[in-house]
N, C-alpha and C. Protein backbone atom coordinates (compact mmCIF):
# COMPACT_ATOMS: atom_id res chain seq x y z
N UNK A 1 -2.26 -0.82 14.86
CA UNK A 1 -1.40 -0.94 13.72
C UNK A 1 -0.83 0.45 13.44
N UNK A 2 0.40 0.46 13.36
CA UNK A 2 1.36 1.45 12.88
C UNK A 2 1.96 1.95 11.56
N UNK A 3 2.02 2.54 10.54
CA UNK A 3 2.52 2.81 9.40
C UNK A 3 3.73 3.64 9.72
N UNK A 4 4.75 3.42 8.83
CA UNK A 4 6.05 4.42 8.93
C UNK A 4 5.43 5.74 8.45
N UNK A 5 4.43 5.64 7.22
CA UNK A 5 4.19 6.62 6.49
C UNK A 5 2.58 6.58 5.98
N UNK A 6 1.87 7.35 6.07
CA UNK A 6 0.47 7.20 5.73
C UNK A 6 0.12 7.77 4.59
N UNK A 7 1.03 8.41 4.18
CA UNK A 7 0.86 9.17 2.57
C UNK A 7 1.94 9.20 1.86
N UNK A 8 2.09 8.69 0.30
CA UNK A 8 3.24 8.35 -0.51
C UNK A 8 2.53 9.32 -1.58
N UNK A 9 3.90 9.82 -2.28
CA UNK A 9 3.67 10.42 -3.46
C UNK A 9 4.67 10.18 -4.12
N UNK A 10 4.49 9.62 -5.78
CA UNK A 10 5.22 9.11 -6.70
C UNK A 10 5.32 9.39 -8.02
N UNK A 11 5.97 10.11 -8.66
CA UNK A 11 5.99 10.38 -9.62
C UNK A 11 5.26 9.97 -10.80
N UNK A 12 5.14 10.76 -11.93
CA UNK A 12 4.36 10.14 -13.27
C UNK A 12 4.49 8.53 -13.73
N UNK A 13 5.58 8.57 -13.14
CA UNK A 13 6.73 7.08 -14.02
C UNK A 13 5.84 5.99 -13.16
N UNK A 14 5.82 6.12 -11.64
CA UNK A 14 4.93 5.09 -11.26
C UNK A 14 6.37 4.32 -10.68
N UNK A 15 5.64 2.73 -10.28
CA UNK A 15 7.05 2.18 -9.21
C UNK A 15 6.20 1.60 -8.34
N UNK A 16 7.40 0.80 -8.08
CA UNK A 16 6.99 -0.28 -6.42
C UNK A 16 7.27 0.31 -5.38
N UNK A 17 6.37 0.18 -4.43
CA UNK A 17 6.46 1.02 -3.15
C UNK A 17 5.88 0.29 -2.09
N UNK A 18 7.23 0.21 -0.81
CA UNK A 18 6.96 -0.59 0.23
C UNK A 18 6.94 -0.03 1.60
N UNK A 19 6.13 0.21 2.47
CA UNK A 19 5.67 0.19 3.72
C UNK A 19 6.16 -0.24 4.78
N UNK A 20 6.55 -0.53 5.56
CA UNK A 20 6.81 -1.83 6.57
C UNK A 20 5.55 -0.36 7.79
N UNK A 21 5.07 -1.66 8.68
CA UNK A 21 4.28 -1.44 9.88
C UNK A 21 4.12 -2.49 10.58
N UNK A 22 3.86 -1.86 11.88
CA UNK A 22 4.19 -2.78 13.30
C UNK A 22 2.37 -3.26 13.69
N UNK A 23 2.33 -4.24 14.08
CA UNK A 23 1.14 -4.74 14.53
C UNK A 23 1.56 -4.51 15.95
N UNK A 24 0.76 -4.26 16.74
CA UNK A 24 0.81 -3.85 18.54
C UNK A 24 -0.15 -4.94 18.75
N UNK A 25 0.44 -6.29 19.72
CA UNK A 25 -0.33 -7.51 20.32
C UNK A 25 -0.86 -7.69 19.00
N UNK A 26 0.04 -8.63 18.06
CA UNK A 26 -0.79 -8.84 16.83
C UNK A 26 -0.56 -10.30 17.57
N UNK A 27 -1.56 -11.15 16.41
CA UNK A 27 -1.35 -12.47 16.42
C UNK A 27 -0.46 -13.01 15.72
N UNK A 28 0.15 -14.16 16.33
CA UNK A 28 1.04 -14.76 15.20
C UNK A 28 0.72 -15.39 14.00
N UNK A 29 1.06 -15.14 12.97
CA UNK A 29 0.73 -16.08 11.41
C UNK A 29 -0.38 -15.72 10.73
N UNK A 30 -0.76 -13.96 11.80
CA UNK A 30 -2.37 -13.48 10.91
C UNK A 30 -1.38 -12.48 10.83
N UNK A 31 -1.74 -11.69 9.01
CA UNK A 31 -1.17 -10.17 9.14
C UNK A 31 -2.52 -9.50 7.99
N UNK A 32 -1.89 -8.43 7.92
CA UNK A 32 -2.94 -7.49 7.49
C UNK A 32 -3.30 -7.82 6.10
N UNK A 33 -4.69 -7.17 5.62
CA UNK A 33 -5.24 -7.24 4.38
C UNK A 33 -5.48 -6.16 3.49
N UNK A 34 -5.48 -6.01 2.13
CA UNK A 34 -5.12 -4.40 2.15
C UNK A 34 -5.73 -4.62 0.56
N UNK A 35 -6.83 -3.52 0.40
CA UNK A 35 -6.96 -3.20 -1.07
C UNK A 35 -7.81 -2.07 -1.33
N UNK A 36 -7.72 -2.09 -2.65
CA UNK A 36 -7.99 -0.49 -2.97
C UNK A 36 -8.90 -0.36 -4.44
N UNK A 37 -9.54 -0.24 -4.59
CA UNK A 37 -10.42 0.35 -5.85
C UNK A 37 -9.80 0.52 -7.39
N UNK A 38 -8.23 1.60 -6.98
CA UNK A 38 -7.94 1.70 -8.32
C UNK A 38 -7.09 1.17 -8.83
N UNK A 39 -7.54 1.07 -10.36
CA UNK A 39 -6.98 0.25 -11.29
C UNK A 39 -5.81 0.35 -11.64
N UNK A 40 -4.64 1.63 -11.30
CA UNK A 40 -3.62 1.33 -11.57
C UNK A 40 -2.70 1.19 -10.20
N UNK A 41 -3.38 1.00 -9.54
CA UNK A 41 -2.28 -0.04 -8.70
C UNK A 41 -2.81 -1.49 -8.57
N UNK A 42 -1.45 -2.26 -8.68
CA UNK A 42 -2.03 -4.12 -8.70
C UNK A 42 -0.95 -4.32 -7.80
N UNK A 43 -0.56 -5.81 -7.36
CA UNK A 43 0.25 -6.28 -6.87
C UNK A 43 0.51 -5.95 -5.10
N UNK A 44 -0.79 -5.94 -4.56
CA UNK A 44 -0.80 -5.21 -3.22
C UNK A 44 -0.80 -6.58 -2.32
N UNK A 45 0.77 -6.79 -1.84
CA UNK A 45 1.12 -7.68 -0.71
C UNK A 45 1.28 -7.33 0.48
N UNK A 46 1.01 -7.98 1.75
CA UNK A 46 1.07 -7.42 2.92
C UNK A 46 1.97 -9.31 3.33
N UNK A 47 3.37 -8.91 4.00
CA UNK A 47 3.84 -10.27 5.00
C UNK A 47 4.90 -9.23 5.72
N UNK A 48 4.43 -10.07 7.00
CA UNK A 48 5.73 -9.69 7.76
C UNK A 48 5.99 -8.38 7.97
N UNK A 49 5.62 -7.43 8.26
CA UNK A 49 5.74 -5.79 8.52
C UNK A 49 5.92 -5.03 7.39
N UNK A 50 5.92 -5.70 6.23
CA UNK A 50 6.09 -4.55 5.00
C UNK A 50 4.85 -4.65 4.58
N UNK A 51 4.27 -3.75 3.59
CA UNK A 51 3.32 -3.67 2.66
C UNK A 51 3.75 -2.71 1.22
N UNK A 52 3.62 -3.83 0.32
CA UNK A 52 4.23 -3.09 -0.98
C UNK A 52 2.86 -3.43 -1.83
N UNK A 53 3.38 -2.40 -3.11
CA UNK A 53 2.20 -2.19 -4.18
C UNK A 53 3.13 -2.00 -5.35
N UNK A 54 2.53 -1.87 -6.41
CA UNK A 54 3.03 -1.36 -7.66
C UNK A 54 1.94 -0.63 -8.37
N UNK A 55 2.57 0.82 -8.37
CA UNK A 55 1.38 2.30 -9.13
C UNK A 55 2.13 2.25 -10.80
N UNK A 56 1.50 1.60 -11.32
CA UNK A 56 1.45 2.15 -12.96
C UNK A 56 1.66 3.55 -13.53
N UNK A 57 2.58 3.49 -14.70
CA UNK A 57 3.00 4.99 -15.04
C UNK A 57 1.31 5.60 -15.24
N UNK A 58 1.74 7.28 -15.21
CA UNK A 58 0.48 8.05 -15.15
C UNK A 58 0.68 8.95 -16.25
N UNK A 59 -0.13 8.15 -17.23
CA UNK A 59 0.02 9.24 -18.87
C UNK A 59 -1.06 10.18 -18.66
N UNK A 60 -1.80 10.68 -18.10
CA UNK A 60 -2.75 12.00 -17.62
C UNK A 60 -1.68 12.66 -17.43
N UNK A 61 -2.19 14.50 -17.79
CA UNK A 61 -1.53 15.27 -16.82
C UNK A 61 -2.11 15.37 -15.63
N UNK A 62 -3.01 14.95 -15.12
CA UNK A 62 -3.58 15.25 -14.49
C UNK A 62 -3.54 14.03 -12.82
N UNK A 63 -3.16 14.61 -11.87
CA UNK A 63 -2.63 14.16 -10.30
C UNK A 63 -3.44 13.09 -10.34
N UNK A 64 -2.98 11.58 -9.74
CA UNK A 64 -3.89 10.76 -9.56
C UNK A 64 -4.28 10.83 -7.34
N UNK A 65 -5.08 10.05 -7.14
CA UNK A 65 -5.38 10.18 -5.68
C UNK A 65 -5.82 8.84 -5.35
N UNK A 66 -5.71 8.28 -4.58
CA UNK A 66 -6.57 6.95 -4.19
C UNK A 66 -5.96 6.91 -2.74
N UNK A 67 -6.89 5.38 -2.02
CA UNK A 67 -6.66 4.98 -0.60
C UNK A 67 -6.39 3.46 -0.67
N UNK A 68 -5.46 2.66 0.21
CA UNK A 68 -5.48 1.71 0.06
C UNK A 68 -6.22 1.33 1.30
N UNK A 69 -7.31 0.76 1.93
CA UNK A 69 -8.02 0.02 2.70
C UNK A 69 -6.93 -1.15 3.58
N UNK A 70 -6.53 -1.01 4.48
CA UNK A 70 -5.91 -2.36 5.10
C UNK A 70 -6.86 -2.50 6.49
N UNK A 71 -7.02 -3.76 6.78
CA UNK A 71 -7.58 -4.58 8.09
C UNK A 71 -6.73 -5.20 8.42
N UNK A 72 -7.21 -5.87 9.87
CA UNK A 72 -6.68 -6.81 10.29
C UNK A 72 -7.47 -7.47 11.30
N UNK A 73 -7.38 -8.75 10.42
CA UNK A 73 -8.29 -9.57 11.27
C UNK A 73 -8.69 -9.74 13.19
C-alpha cells in the first residue's frame, strides 16, 4: 500500500482532508481500514483509493500530533 503523503499538517481551524493511495495486487471489493485514538478527528472513510478524515478546530495553543492506523485485510 502506497500513500501520496504520509504526513499532513493543518492548521488551527481544522478541515477535511483526503488521501488517495494505491493498493499493489489488492483484492477486489476489500479496501483498507483506518483508525486512530484521537478524539478530534471523526469521520475516517477509506473507498476506492482515497482516505479522508475530518480534524476539529484546535483551541489549544498548543501543536496537536496523532497517527491514523490503516490495514488491510
Amino acid at each position: 500500500m502506497t500513500f501520496e503523503s504520509t504526513n499532513v499538517e493543518i492548521d488551527s481551524e481544522g478541515g477535511e482532508v483526503s488521501l488517495t493511495y494505491v493498493i499493489n495486487n489488492g483484492a477486489e471489493g476489500i479496501d483498507i481500514v483506518a483508525a486512530t485514538d484521537a478524539e478530534w478527528i471523526s469521520d475516517i472513510v477509506a473507498c476506492e483509493g482515497t482516505l479522508a478524515f475530518t480534524v476539529a478546530k484546535n483551541k489549544e495553543q498548543k501543536a496537536r500530533e496523532t497517527r491514523i492506523r490503516v490495514t488491510y485485510p
